[in-house]
Protein backbone atom coordinates (compact mmCIF):
# COMPACT_ATOMS: atom_id res chain seq x y z
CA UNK A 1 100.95 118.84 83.97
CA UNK A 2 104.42 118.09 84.81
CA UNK A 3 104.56 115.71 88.11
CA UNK A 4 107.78 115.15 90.49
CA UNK A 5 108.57 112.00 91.84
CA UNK A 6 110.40 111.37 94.92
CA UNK A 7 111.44 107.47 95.00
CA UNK A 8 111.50 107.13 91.59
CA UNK A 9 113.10 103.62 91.88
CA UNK A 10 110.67 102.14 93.86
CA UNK A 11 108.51 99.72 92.67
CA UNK A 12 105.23 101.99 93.44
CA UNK A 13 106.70 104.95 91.46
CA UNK A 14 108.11 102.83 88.05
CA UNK A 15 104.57 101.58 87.79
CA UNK A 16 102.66 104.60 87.36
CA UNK A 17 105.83 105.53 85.02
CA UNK A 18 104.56 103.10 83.39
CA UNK A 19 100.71 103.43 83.80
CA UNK A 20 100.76 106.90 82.34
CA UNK A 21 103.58 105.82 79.56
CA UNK A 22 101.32 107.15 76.98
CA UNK A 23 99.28 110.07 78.77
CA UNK A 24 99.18 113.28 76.86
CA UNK A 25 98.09 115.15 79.80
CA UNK A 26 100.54 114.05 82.75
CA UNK A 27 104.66 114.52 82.22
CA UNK A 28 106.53 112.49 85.24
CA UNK A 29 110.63 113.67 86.34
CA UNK A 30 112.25 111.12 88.93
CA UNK A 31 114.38 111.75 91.68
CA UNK A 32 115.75 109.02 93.80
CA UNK A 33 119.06 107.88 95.25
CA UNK A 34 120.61 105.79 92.65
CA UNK A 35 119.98 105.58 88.73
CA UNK A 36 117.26 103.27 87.88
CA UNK A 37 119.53 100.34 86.04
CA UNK A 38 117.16 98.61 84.03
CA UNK A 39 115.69 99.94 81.10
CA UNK A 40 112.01 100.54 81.43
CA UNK A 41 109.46 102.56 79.22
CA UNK A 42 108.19 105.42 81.08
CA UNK A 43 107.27 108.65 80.27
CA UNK A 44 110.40 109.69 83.15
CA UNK A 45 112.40 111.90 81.27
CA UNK A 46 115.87 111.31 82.94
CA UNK A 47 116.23 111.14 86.70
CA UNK A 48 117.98 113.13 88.89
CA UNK A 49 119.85 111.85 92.48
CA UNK A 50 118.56 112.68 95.09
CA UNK A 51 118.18 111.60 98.50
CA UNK A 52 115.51 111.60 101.03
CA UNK A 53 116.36 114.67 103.73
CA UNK A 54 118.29 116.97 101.12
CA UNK A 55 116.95 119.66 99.51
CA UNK A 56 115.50 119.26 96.09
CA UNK A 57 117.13 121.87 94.23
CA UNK A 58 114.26 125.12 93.26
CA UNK A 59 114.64 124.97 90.05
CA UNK A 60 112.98 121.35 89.58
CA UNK A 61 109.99 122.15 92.16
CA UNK A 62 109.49 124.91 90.10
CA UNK A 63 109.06 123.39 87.18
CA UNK A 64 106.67 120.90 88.46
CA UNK A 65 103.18 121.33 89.19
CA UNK A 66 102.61 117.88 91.41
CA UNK A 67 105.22 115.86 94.03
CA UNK A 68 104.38 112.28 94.29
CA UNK A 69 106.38 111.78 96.98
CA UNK A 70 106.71 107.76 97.21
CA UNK A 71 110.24 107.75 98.58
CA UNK A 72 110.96 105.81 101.88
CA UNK A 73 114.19 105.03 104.49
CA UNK A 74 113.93 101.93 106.17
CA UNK A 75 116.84 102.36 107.78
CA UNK A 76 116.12 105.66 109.56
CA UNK A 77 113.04 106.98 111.06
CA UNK A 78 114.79 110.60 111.14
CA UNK A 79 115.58 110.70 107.49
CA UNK A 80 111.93 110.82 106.93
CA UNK A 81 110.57 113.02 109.03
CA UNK A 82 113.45 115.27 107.92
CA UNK A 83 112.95 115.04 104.69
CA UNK A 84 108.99 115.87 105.13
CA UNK A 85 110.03 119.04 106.95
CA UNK A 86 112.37 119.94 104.81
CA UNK A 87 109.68 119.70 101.72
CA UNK A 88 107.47 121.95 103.49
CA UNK A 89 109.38 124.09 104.46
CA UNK A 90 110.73 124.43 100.62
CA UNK A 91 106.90 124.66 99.43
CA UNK A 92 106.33 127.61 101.33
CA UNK A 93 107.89 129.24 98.10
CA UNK A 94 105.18 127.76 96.21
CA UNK A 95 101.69 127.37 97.80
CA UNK A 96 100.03 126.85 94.50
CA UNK A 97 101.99 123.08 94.43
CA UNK A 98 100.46 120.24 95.94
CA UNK A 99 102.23 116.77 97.48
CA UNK A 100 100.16 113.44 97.53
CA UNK A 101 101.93 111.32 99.89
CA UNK A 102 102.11 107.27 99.48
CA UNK A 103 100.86 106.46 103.28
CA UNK A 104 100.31 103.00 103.82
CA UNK A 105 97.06 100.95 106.05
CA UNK A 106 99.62 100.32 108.69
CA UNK A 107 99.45 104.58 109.67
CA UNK A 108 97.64 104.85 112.69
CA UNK A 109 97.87 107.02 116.07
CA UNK A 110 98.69 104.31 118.32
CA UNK A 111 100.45 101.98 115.69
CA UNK A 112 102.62 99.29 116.86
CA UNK A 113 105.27 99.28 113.78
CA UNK A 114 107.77 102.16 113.63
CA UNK A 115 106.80 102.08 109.86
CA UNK A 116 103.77 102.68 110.73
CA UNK A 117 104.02 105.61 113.75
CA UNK A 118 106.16 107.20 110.97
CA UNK A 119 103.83 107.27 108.02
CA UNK A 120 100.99 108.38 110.75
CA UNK A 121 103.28 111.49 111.58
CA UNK A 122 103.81 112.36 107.88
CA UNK A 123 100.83 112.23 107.08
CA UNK A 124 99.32 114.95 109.54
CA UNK A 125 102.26 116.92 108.43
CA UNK A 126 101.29 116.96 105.07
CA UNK A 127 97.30 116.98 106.12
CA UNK A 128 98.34 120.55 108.08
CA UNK A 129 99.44 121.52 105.34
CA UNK A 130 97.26 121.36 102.91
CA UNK A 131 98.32 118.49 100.76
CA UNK A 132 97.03 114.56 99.87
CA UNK A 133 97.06 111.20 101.53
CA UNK A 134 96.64 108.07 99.63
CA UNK A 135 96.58 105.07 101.98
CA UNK A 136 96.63 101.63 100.40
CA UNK A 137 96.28 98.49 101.32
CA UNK A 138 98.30 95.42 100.72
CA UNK A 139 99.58 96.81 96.64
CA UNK A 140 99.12 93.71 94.26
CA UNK A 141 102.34 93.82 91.22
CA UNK A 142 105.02 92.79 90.45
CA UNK A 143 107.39 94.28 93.18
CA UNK A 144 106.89 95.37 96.73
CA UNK A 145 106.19 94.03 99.96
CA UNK A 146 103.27 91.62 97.97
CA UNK A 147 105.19 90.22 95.38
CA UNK A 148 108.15 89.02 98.25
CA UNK A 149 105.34 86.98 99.79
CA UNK A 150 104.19 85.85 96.68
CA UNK A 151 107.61 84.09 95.23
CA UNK A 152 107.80 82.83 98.92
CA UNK A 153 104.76 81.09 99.06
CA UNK A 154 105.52 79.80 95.49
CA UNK A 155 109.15 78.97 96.47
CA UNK A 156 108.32 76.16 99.42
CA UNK A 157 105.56 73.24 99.23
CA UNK A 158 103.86 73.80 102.55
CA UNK A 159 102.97 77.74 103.48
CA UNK A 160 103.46 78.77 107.35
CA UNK A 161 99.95 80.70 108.33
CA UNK A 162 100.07 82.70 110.97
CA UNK A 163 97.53 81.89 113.84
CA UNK A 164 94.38 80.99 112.32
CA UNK A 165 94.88 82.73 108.99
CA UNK A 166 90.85 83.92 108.77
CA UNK A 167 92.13 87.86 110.01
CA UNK A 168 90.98 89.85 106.84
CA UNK A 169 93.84 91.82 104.92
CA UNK A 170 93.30 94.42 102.83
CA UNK A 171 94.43 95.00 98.51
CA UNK A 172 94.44 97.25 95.99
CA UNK A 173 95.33 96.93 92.74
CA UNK A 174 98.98 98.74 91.91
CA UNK A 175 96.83 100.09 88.13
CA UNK A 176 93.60 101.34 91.01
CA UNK A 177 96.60 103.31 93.21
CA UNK A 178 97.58 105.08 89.91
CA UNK A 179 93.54 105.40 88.60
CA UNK A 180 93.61 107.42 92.36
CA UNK A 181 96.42 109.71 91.39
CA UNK A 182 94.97 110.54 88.27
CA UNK A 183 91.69 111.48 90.06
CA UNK A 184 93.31 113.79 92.91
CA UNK A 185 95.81 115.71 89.97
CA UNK A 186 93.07 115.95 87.35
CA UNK A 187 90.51 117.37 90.29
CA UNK A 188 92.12 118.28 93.15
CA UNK A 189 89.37 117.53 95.90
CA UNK A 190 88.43 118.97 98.76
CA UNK A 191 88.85 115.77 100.63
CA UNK A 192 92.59 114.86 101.63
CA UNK A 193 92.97 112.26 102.51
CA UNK A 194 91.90 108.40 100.70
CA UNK A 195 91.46 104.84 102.24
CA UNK A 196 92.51 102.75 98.85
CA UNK A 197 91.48 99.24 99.07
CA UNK A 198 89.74 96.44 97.41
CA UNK A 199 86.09 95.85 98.92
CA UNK A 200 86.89 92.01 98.72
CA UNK A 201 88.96 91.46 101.44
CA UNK A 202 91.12 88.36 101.52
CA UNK A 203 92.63 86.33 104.77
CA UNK A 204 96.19 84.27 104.76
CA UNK A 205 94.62 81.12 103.95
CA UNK A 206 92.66 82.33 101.00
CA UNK A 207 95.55 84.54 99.59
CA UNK A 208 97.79 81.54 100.14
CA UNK A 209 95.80 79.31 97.90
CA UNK A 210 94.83 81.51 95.06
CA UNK A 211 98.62 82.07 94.79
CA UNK A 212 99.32 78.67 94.53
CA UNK A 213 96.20 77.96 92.13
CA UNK A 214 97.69 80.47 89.87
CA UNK A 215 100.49 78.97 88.66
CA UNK A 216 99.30 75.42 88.99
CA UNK A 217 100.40 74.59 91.69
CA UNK A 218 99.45 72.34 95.24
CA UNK A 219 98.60 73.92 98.59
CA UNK A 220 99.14 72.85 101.65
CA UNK A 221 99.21 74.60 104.50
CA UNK A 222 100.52 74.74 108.39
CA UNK A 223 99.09 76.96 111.05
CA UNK A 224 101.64 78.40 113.28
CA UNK A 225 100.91 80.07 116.30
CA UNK A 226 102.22 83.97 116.17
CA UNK A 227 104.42 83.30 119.22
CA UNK A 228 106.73 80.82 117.11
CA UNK A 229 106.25 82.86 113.84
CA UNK A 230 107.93 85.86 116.06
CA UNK A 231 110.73 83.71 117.69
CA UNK A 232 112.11 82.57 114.33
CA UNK A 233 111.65 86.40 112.16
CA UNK A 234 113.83 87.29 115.90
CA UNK A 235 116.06 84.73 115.64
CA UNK A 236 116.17 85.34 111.53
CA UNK A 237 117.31 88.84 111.69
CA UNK A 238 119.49 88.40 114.72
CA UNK A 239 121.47 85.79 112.31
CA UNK A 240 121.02 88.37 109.39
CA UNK A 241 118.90 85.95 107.26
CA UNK A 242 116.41 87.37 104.62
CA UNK A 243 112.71 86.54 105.47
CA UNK A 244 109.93 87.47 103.43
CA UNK A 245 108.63 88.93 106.71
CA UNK A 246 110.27 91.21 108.97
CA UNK A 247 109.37 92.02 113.43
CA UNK A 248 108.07 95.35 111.78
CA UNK A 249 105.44 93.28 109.14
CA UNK A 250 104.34 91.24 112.27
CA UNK A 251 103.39 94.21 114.61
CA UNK A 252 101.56 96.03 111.27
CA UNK A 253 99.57 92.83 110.22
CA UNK A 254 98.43 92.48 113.95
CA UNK A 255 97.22 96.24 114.35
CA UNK A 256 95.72 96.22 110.78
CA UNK A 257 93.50 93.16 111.69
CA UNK A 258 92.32 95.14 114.77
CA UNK A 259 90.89 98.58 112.87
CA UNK A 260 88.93 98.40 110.32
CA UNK A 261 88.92 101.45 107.57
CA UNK A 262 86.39 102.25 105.09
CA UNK A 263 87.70 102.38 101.36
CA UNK A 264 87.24 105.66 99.51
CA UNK A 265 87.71 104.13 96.09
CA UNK A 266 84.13 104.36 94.75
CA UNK A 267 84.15 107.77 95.66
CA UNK A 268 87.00 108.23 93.21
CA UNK A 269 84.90 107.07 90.77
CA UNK A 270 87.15 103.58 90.29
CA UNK A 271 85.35 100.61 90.15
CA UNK A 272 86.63 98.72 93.45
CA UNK A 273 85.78 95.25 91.91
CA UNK A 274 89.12 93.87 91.80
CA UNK A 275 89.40 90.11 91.92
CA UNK A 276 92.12 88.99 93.75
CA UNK A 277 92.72 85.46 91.89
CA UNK A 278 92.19 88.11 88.87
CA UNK A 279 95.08 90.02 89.52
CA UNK A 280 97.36 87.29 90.06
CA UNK A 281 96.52 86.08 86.05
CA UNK A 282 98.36 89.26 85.14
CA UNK A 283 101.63 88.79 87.11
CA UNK A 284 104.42 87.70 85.04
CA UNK A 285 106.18 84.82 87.15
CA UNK A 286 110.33 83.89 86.33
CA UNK A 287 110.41 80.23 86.15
């Protein structure tokens, strides 16, 4: 089967290039805005540029028989929704072609971050249409939104917590996402859409410290109350300095603590036993 990536330079997408590196079954084609400028193995076969609200051209969705559509604009709510319209609208050529959307925990109805009302209206576009949601958690690897917060707390002696640190957060595993799109390509369930998550949920405190512990080092820890934690990510980006947290992280970890999902990994047949200090043994750390 011959699967399309959209985002093919994000970190999510040159994992499971790698992850399926060796799959007779499963042939992956990028498309993403720039060419990828590091050489990694994957099974992508040359990459095409593209950008998120154009048109892929009908020649390549024709060829394909999957979109993993993994691509993102943080820069423009519109260029998303666009570019999810747009995709429909071209699919309408081919029914028999599915999309499985990379959603994210933050995607609710009333969600506070604009990354998050965004992914929530994708994703009933998609739904409506007939195609897959896969909503993960907090993705543990070596890139992302996870692996920012992990050089950070590695970076400075004493870790900032955020209120009282004990709200439980949500993981998965970046090898359990791609174990998920195997399942949904290879079977093509009736279900649509899938909570992904580790059933061992971890809080800021605990994350902190196993992070630490991993690469041998001390932990100490300040609890800062959420008011001051927002005045200096404000004052941060009003002076254009580069946090490992953003306003937009704030209002999703807030909302995320306040819903709790249920995990649909076990019925995916993967083995949700992922242990977080686990995980963090197989991260390869630049000294």
């Amino acid at each position: 089967m011959k699967v399309l990536v959209l985002g093919a330079s994000s970190f999510v997408a040159k994992s499971v290039f790698k992850y399926f590196n060796n799959s007779q079954k499963f042939e992956f084609i990028g498309m993403q805005r720039k060419l990828l400028t590091e050489n990694t193995s994957t099974t992508n076969k040359g990459s095409s540029l593209w950008a998120l609200g154009n048109a892929i051209p009908e020649n390549i969705l024709e060829s394909c028989d999957w979109i993993f559509h993994c691509a993102h604009d943080f820069n423009s709510a519109e260029i998303n929704l666009v570019g999810g319209h747009k995709l429909i609208q071209q699919l309408k050529k081919f029914p028999e072609k599915k999309v499985i959307f990379i959603s994210s925990y933050s995607a609710f109805a009333d969600a506070d971050s604009d990354y998050g009302k965004i992914k929530y209206q994708l994703e009933n576009l998609f739904l409506e249409n007939g195609h897959y949601i896969l909503r993960p958690g907090l993705i543990v690897g070596e890139g992302g939104m996870f692996f920012k917060l992990f050089k950070s707390i590695l970076k400075y002696p004493i870790v900032p917590i955020i209120g009282q640190g004990l709200s439980p957060i949500s993981y998965l595993a970046i090898n359990d996402l791609c174990l998920a799109l195997e399942f949904i390509m290879s079977n093509k369930p009736l279900k649509k859409d899938f909570n992904l998550f580790s059933k061992n949920f971890i809080n800021q405190i605990e994350m902190a410290r196993a992070i630490k512990i991993s690469q041998n080092k001390s932990f100490f820890y300040l609890k800062v109350p959420l008011i001051i934690i927002e005045l200096v990510v404000s004052l941060a980006e009003g002076l254009k300095i580069k946090l490992p947290i953003s306003k937009e992280n704030i209002k999703g970890l807030k909302k995320n603590t306040q819903i709790l999902r249920v995990s649909n990994l076990e019925d995916m047949g993967i083995k949700n036993n992922s242990n977080f200090s686990n995980l963090l043994s197989t991260l390869k750390v630049q000294s």
